[in-house]
PDB file of N, CA and C in Angstrom:
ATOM      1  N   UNK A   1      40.854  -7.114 -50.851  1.00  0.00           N
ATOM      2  CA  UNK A   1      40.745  -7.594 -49.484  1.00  0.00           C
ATOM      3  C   UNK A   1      40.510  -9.093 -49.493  1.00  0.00           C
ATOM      4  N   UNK A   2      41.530  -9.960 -49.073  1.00  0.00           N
ATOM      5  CA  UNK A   2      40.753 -11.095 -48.992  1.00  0.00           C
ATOM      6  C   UNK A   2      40.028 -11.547 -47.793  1.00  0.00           C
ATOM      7  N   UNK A   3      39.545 -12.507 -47.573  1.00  0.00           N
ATOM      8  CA  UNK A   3      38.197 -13.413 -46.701  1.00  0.00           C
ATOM      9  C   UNK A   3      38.907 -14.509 -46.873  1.00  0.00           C
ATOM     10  N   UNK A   4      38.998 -15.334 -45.538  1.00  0.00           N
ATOM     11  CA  UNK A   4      39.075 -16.455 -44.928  1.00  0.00           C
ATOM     12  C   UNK A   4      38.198 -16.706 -44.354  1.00  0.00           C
ATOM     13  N   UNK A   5      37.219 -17.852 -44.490  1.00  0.00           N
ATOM     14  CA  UNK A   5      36.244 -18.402 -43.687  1.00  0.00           C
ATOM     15  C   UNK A   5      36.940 -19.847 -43.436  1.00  0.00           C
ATOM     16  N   UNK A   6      36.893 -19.954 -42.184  1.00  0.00           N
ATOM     17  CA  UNK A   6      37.685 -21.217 -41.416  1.00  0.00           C
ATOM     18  C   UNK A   6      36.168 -21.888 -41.004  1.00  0.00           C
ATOM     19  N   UNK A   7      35.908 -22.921 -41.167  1.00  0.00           N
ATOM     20  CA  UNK A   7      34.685 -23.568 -40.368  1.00  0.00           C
ATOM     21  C   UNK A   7      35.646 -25.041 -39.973  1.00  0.00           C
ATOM     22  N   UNK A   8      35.879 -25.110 -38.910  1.00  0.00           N
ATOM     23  CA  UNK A   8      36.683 -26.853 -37.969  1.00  0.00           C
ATOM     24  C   UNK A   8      35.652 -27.596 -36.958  1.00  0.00           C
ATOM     25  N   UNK A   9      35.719 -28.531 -36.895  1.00  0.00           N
ATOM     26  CA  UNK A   9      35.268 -29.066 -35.973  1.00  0.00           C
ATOM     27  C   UNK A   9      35.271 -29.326 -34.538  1.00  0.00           C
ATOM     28  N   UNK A  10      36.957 -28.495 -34.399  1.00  0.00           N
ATOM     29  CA  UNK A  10      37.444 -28.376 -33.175  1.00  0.00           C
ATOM     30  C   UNK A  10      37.246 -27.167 -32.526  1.00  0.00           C
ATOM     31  N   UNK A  11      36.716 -27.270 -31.250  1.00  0.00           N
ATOM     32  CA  UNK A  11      36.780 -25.778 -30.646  1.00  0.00           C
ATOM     33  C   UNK A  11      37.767 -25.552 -29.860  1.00  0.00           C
ATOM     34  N   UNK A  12      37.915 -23.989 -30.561  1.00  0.00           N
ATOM     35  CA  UNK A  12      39.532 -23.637 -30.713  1.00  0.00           C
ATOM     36  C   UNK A  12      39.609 -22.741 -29.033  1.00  0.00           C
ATOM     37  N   UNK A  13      40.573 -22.485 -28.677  1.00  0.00           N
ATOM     38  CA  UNK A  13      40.973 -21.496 -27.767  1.00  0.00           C
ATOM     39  C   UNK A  13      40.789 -20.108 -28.235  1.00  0.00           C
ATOM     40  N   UNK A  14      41.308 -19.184 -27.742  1.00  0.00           N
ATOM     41  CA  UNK A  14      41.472 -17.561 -27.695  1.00  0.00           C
ATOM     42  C   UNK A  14      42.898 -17.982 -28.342  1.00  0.00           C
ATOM     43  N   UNK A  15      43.681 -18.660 -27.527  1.00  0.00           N
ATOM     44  CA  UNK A  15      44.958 -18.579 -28.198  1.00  0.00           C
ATOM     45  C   UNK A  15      45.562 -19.022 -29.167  1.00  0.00           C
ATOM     46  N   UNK A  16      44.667 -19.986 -29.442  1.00  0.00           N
ATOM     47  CA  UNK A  16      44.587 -21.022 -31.014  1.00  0.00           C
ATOM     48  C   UNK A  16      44.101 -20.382 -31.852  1.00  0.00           C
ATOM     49  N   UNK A  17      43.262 -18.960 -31.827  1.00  0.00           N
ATOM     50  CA  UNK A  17      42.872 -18.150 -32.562  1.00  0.00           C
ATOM     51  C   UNK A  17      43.604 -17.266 -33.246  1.00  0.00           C
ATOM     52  N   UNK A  18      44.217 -16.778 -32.427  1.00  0.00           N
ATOM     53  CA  UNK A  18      45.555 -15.714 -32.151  1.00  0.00           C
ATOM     54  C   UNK A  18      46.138 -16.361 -33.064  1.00  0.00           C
ATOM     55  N   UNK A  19      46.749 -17.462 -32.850  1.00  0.00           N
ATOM     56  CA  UNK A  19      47.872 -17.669 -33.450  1.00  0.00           C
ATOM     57  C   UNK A  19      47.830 -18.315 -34.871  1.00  0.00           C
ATOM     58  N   UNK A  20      46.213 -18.751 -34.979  1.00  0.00           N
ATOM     59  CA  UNK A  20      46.536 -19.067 -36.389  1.00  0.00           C
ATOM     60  C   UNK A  20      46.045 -17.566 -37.366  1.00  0.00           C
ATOM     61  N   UNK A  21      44.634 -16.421 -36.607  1.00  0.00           N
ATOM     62  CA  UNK A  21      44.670 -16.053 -37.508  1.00  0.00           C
ATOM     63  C   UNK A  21      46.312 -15.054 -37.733  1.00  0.00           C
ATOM     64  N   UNK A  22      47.226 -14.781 -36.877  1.00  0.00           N
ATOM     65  CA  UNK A  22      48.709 -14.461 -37.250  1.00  0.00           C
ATOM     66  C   UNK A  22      49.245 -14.838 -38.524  1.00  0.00           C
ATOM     67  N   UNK A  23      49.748 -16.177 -38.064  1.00  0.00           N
ATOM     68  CA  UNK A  23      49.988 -17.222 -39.373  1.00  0.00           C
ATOM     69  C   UNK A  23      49.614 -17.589 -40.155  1.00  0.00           C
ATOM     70  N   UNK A  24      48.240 -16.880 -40.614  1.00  0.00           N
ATOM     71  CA  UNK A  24      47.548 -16.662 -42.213  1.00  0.00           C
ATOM     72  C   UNK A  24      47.849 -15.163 -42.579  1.00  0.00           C
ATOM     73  N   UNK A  25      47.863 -14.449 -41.577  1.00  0.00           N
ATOM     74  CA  UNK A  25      48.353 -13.303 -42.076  1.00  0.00           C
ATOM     75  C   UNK A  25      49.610 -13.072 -42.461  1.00  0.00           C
ATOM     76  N   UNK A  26      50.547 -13.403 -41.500  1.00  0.00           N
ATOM     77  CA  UNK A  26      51.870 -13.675 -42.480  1.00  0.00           C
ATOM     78  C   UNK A  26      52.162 -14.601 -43.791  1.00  0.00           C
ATOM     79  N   UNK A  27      51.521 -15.569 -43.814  1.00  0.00           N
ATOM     80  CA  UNK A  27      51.538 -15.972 -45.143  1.00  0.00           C
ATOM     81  C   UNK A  27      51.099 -15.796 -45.912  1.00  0.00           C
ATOM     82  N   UNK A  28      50.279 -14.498 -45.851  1.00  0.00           N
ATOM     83  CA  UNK A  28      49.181 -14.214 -47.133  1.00  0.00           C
ATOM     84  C   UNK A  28      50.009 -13.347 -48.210  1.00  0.00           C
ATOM     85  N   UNK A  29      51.178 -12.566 -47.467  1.00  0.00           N
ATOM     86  CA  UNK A  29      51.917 -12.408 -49.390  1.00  0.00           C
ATOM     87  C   UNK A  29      52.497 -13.038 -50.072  1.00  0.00           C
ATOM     88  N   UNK A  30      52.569 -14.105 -50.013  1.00  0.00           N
ATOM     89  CA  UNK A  30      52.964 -15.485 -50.586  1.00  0.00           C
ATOM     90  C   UNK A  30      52.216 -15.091 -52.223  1.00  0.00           C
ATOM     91  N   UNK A  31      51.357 -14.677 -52.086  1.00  0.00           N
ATOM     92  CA  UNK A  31      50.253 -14.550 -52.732  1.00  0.00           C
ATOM     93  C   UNK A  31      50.171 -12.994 -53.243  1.00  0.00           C
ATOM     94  N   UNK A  32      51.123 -12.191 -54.292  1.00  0.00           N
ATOM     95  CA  UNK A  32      51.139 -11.149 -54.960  1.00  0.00           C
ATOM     96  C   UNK A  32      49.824 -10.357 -54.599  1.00  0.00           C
ATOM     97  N   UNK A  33      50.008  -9.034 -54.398  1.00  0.00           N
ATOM     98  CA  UNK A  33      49.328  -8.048 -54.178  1.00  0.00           C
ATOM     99  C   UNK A  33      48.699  -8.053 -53.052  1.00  0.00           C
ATOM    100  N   UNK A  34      48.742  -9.408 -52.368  1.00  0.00           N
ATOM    101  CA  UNK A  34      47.826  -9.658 -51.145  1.00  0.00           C
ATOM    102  C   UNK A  34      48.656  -9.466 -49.753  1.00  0.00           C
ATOM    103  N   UNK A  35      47.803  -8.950 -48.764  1.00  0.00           N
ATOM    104  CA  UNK A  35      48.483  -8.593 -47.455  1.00  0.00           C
ATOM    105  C   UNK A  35      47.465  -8.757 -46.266  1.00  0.00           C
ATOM    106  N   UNK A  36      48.300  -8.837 -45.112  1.00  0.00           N
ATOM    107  CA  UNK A  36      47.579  -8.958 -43.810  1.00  0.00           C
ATOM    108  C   UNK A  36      46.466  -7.933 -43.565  1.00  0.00           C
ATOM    109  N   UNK A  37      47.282  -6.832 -44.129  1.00  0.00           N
ATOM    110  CA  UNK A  37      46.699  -5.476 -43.783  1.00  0.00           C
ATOM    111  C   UNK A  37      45.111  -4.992 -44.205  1.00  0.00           C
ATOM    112  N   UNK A  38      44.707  -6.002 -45.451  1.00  0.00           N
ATOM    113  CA  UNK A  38      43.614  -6.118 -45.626  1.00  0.00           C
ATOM    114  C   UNK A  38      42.776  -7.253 -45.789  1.00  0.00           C
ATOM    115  N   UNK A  39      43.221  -8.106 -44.492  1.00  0.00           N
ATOM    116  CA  UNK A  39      42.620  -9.821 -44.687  1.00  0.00           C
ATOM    117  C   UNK A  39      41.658  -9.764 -43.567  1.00  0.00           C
ATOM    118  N   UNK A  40      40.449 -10.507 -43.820  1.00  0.00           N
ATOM    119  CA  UNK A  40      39.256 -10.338 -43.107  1.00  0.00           C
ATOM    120  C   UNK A  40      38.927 -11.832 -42.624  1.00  0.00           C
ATOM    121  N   UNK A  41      39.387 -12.070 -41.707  1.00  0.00           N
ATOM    122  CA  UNK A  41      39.409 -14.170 -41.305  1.00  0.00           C
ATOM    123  C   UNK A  41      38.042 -14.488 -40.182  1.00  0.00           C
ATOM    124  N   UNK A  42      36.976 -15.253 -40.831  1.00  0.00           N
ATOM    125  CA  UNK A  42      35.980 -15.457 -39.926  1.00  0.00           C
ATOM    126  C   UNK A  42      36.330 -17.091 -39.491  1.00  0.00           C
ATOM    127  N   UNK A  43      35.722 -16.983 -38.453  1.00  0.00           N
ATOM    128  CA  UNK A  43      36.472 -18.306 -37.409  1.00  0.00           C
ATOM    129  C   UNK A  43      34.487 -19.008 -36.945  1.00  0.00           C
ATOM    130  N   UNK A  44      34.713 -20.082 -37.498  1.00  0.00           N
ATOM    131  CA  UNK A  44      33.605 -20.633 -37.313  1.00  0.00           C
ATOM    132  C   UNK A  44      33.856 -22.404 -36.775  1.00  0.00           C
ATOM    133  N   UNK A  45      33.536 -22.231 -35.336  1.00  0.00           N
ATOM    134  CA  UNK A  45      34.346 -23.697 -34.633  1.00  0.00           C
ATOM    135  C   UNK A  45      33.534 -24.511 -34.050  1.00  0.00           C
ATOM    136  N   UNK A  46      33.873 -25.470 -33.264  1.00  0.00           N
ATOM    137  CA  UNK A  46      33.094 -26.836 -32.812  1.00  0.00           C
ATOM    138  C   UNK A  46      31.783 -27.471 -33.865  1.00  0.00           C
ATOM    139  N   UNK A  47      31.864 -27.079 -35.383  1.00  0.00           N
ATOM    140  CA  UNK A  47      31.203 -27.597 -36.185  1.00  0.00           C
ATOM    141  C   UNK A  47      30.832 -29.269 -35.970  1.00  0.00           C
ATOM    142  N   UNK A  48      30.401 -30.073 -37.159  1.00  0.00           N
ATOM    143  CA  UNK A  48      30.542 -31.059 -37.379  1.00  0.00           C
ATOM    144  C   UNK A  48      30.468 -31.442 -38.845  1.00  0.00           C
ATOM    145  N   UNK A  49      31.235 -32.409 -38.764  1.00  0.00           N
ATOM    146  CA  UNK A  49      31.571 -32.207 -39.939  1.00  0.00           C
ATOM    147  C   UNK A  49      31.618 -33.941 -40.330  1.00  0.00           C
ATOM    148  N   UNK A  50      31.329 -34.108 -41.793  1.00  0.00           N
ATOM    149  CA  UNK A  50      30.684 -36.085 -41.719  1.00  0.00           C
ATOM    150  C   UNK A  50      31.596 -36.152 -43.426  1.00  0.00           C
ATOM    151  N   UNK A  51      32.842 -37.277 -43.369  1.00  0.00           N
ATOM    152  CA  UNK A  51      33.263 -37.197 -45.057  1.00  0.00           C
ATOM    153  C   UNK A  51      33.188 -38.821 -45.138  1.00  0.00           C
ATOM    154  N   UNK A  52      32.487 -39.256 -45.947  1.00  0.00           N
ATOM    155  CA  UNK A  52      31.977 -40.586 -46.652  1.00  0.00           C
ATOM    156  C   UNK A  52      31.141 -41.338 -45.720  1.00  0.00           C
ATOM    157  N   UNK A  53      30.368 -40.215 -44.798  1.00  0.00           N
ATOM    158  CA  UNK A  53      29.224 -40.705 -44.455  1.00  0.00           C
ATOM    159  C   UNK A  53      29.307 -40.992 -42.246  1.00  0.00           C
ATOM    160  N   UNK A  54      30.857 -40.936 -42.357  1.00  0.00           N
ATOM    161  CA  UNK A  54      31.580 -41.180 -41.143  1.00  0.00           C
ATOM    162  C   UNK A  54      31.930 -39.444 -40.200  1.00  0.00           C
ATOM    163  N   UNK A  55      31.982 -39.184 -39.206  1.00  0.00           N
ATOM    164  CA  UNK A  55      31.937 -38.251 -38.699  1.00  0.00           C
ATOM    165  C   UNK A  55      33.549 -38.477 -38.493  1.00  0.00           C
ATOM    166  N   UNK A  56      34.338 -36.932 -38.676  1.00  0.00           N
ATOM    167  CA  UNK A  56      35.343 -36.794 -38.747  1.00  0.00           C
ATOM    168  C   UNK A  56      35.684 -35.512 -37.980  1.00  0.00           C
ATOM    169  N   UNK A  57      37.172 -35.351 -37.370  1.00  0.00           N
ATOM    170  CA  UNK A  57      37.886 -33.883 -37.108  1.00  0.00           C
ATOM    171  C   UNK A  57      38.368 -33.474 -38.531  1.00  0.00           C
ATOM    172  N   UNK A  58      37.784 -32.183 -38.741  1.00  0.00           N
ATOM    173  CA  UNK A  58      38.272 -31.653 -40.255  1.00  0.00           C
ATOM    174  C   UNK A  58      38.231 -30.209 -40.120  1.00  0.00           C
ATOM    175  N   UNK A  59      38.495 -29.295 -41.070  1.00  0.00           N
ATOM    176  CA  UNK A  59      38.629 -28.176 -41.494  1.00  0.00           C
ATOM    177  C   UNK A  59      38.007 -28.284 -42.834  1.00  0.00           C
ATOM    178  N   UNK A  60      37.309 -27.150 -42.914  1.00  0.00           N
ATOM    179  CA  UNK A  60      36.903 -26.546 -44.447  1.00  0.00           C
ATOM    180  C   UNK A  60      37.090 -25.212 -44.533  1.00  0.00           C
ATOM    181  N   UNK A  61      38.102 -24.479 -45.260  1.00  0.00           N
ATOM    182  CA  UNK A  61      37.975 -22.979 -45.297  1.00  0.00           C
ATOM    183  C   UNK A  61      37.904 -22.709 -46.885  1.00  0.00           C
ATOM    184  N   UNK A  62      37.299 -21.544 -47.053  1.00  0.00           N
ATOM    185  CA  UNK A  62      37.022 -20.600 -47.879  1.00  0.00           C
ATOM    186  C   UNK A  62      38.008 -19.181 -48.119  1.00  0.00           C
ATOM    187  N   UNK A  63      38.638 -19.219 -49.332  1.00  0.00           N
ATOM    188  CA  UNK A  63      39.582 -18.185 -49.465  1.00  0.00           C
ATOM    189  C   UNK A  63      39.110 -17.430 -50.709  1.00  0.00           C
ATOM    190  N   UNK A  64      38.583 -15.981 -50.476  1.00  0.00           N
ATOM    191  CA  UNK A  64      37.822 -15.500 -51.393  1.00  0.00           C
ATOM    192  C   UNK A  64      38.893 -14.260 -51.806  1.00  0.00           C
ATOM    193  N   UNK A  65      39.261 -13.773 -52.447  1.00  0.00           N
ATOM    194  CA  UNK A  65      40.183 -12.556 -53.366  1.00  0.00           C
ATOM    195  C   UNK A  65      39.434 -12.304 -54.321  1.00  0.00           C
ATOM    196  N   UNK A  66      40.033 -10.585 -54.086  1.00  0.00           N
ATOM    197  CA  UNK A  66      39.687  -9.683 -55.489  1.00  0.00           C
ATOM    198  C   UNK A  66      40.541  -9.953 -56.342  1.00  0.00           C
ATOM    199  N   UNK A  67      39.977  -9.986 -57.486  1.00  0.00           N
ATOM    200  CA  UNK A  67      41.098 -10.418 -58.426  1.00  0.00           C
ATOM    201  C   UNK A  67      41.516 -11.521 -58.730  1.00  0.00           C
ATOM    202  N   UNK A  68      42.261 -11.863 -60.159  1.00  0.00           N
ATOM    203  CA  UNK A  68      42.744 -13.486 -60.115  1.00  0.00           C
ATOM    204  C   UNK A  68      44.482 -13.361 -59.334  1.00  0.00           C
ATOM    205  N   UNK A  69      45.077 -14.560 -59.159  1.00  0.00           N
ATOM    206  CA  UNK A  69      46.243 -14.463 -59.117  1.00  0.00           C
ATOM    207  C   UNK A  69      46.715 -15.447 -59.732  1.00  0.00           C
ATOM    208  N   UNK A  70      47.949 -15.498 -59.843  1.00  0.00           N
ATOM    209  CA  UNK A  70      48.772 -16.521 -60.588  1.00  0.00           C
ATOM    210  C   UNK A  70      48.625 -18.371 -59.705  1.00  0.00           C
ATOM    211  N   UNK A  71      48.711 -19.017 -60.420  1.00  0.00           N
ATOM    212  CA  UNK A  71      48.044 -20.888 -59.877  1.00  0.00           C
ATOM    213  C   UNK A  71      49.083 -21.151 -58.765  1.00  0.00           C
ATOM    214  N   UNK A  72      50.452 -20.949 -59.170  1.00  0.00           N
ATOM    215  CA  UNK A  72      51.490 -21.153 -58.302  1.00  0.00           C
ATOM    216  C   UNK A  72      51.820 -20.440 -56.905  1.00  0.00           C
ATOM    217  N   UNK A  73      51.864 -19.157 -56.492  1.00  0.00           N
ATOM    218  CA  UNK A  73      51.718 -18.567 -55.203  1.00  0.00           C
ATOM    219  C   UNK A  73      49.942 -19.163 -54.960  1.00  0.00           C
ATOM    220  N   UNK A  74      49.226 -19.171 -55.464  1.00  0.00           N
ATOM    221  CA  UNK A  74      48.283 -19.867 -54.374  1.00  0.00           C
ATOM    222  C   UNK A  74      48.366 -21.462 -53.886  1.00  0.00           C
ATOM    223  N   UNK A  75      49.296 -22.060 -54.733  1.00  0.00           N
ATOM    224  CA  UNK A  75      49.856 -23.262 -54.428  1.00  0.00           C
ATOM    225  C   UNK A  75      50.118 -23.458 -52.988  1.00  0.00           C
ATOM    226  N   UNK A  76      51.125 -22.598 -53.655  1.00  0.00           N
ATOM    227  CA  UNK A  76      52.246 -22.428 -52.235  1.00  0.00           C
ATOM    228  C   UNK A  76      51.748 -22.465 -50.863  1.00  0.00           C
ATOM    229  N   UNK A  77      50.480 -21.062 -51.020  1.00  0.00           N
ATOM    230  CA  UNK A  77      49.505 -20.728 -49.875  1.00  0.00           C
ATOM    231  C   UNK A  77      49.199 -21.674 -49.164  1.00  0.00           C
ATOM    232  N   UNK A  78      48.402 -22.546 -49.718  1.00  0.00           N
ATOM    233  CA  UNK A  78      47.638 -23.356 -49.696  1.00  0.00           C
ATOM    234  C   UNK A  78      48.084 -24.352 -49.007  1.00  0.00           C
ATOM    235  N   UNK A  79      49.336 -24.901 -49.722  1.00  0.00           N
ATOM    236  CA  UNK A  79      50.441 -25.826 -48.771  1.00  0.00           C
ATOM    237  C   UNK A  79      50.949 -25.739 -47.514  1.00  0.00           C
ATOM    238  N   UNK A  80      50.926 -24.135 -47.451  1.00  0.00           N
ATOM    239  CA  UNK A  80      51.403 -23.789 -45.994  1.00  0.00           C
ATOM    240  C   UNK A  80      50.543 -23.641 -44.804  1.00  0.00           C
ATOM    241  N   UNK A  81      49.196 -23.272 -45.257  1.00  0.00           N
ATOM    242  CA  UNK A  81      47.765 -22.790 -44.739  1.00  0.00           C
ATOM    243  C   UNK A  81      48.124 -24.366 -43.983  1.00  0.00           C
ATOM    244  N   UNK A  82      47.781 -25.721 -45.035  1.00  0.00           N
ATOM    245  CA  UNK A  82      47.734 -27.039 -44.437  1.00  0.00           C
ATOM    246  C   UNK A  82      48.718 -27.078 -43.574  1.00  0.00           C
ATOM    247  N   UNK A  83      49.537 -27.058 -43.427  1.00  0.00           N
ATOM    248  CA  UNK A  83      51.032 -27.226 -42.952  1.00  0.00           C
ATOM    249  C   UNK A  83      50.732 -26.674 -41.660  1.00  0.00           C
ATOM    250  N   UNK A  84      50.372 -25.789 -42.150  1.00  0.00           N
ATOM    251  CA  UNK A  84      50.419 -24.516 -40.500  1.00  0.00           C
ATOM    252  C   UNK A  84      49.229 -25.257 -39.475  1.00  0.00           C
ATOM    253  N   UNK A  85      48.360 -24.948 -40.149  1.00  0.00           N
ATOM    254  CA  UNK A  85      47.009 -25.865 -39.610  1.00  0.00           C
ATOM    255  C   UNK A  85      47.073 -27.074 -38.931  1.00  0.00           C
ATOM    256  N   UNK A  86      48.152 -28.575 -39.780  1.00  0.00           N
ATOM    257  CA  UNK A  86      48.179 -29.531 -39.083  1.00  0.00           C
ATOM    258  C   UNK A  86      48.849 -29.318 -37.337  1.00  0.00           C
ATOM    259  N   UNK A  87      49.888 -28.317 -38.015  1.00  0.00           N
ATOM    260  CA  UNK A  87      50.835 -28.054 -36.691  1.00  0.00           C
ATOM    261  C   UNK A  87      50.509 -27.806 -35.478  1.00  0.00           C
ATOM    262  N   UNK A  88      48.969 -26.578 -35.802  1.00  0.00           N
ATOM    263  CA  UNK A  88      48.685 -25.847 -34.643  1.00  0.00           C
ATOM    264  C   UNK A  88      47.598 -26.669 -34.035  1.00  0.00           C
ATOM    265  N   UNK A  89      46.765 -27.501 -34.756  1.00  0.00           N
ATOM    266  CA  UNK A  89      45.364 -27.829 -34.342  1.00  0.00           C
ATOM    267  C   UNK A  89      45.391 -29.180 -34.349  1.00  0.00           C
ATOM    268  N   UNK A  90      46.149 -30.255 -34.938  1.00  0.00           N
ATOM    269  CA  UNK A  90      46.458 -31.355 -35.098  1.00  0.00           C
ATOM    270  C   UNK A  90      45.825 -31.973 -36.021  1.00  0.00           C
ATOM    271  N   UNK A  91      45.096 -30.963 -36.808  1.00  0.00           N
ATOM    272  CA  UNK A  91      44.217 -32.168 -37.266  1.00  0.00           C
ATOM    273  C   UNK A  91      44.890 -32.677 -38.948  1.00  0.00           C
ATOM    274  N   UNK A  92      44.742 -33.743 -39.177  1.00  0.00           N
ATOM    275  CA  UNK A  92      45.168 -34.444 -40.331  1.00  0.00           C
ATOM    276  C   UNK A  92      44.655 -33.768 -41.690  1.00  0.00           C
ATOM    277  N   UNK A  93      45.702 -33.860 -42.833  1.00  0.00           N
ATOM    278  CA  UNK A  93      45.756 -32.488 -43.861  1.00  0.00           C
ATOM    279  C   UNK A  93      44.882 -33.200 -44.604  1.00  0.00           C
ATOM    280  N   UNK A  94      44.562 -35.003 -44.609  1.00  0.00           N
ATOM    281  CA  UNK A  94      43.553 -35.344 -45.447  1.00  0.00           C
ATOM    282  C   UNK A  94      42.061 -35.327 -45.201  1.00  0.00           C
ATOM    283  N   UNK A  95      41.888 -34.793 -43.937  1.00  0.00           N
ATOM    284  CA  UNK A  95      40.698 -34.075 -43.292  1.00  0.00           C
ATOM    285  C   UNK A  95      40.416 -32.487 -43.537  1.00  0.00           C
ATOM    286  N   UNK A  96      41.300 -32.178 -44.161  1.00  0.00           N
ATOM    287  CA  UNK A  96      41.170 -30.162 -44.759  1.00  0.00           C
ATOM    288  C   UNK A  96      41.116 -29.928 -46.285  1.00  0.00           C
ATOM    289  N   UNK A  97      40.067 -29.269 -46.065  1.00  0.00           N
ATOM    290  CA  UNK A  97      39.680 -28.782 -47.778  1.00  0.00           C
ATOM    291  C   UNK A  97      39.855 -27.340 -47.390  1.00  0.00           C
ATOM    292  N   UNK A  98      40.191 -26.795 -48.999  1.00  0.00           N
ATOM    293  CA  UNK A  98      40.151 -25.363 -48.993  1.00  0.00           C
ATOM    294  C   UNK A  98      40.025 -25.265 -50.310  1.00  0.00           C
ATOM    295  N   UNK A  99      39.257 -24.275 -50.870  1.00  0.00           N
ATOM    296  CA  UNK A  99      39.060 -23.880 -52.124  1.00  0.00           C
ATOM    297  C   UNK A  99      39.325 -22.387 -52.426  1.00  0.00           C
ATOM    298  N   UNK A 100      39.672 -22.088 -53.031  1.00  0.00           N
ATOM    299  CA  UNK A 100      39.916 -20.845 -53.857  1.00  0.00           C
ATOM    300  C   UNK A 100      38.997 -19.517 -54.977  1.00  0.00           C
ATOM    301  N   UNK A 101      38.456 -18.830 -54.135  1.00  0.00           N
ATOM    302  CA  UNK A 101      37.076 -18.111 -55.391  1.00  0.00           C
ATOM    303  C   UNK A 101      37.813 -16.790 -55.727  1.00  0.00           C
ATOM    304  N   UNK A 102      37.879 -16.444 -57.094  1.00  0.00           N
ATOM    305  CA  UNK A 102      38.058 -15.292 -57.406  1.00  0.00           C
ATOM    306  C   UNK A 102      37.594 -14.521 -57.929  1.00  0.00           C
ATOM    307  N   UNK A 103      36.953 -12.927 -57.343  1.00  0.00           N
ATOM    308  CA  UNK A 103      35.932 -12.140 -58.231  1.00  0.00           C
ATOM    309  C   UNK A 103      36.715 -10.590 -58.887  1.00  0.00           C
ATOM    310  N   UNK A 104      35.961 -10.403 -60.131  1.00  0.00           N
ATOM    311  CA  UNK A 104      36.725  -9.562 -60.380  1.00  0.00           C
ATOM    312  C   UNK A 104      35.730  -8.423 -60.224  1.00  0.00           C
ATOM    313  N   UNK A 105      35.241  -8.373 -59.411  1.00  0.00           N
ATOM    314  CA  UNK A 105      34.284  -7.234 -58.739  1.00  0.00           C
ATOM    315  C   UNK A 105      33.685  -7.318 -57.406  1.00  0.00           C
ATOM    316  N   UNK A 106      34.193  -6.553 -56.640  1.00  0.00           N
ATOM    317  CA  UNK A 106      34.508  -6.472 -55.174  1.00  0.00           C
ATOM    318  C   UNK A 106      33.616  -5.219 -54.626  1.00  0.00           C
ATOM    319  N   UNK A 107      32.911  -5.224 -53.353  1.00  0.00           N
ATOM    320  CA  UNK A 107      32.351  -4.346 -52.506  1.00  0.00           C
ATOM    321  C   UNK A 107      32.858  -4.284 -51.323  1.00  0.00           C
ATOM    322  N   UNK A 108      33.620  -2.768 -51.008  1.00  0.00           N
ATOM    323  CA  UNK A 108      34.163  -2.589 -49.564  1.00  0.00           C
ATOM    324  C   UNK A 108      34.624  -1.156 -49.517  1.00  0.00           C
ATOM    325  N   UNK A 109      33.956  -1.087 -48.204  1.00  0.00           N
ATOM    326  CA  UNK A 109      34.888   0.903 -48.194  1.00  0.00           C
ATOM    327  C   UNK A 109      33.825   1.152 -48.327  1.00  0.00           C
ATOM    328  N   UNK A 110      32.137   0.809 -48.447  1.00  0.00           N
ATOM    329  CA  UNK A 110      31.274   1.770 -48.794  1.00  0.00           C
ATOM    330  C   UNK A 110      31.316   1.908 -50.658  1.00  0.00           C
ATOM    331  N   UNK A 111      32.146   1.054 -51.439  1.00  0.00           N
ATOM    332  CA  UNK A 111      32.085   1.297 -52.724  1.00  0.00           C
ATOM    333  C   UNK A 111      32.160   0.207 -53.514  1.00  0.00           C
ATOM    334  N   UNK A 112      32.002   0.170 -54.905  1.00  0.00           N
ATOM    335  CA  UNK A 112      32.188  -1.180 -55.710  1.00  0.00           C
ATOM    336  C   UNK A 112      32.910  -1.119 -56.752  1.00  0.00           C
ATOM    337  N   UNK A 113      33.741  -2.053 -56.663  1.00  0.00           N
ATOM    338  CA  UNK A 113      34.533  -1.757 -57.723  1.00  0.00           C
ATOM    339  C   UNK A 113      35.151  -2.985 -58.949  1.00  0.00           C
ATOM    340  N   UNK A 114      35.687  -3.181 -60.446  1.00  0.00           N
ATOM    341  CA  UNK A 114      36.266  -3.812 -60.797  1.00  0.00           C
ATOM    342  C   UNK A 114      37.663  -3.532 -60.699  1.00  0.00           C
TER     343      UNK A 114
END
């Protein structure tokens, strides 16, 4: 199952919601074995957010997966996540971080598993 934690500085609409968490869900098989069908996206907005000391419009999300995957489809992801993001929300791709965690032991369903 993966986890998206979105934290922006911008507060988003209902429909800015909609539509991006969509467009992470469609792009999430980009990314082998991974699907919409089990993506869990928390939306955390009107933050603030400060990079070299200066207050900025930014994005920081968190992309957590079971399992490793290959460097290149999360490339890809990643590129498009930005891409998609600048498009919908405006905000500038050198204002968005995203990092990548991978565990190889996961809790969900009531169970734990490697």
């Amino acid at each position: 199952m993966p986890y998206i934690a979105i934290n922006t500085t911008e507060k988003l609409s209902e429909t800015q919601r909609e539509k991006v968490k969509a467009e992470l869900g469609r792009l999430m098989p980009i990314i082998p074995t991974k699907t919409e069908a089990g993506l869990l996206i928390d939306f955390s907005d009107g933050r603030t957010m400060y990079k070299a000391g200066e207050k900025i419009t930014g994005i920081f999300i968190e992309l957590r997966l079971f399992r490793n995957s290959e460097f290149e489809p999360k490339k890809k992801y990643v590129e498009e996540v930005f891409e998609m993001l600048s498009n919908e929300l405006g905000v500038k791709k050198e204002n968005m971080y995203l990092n990548v965690l991978e565990f190889n032991q996961w809790g969900s369903g009531g169970s734990y598993r490697e």
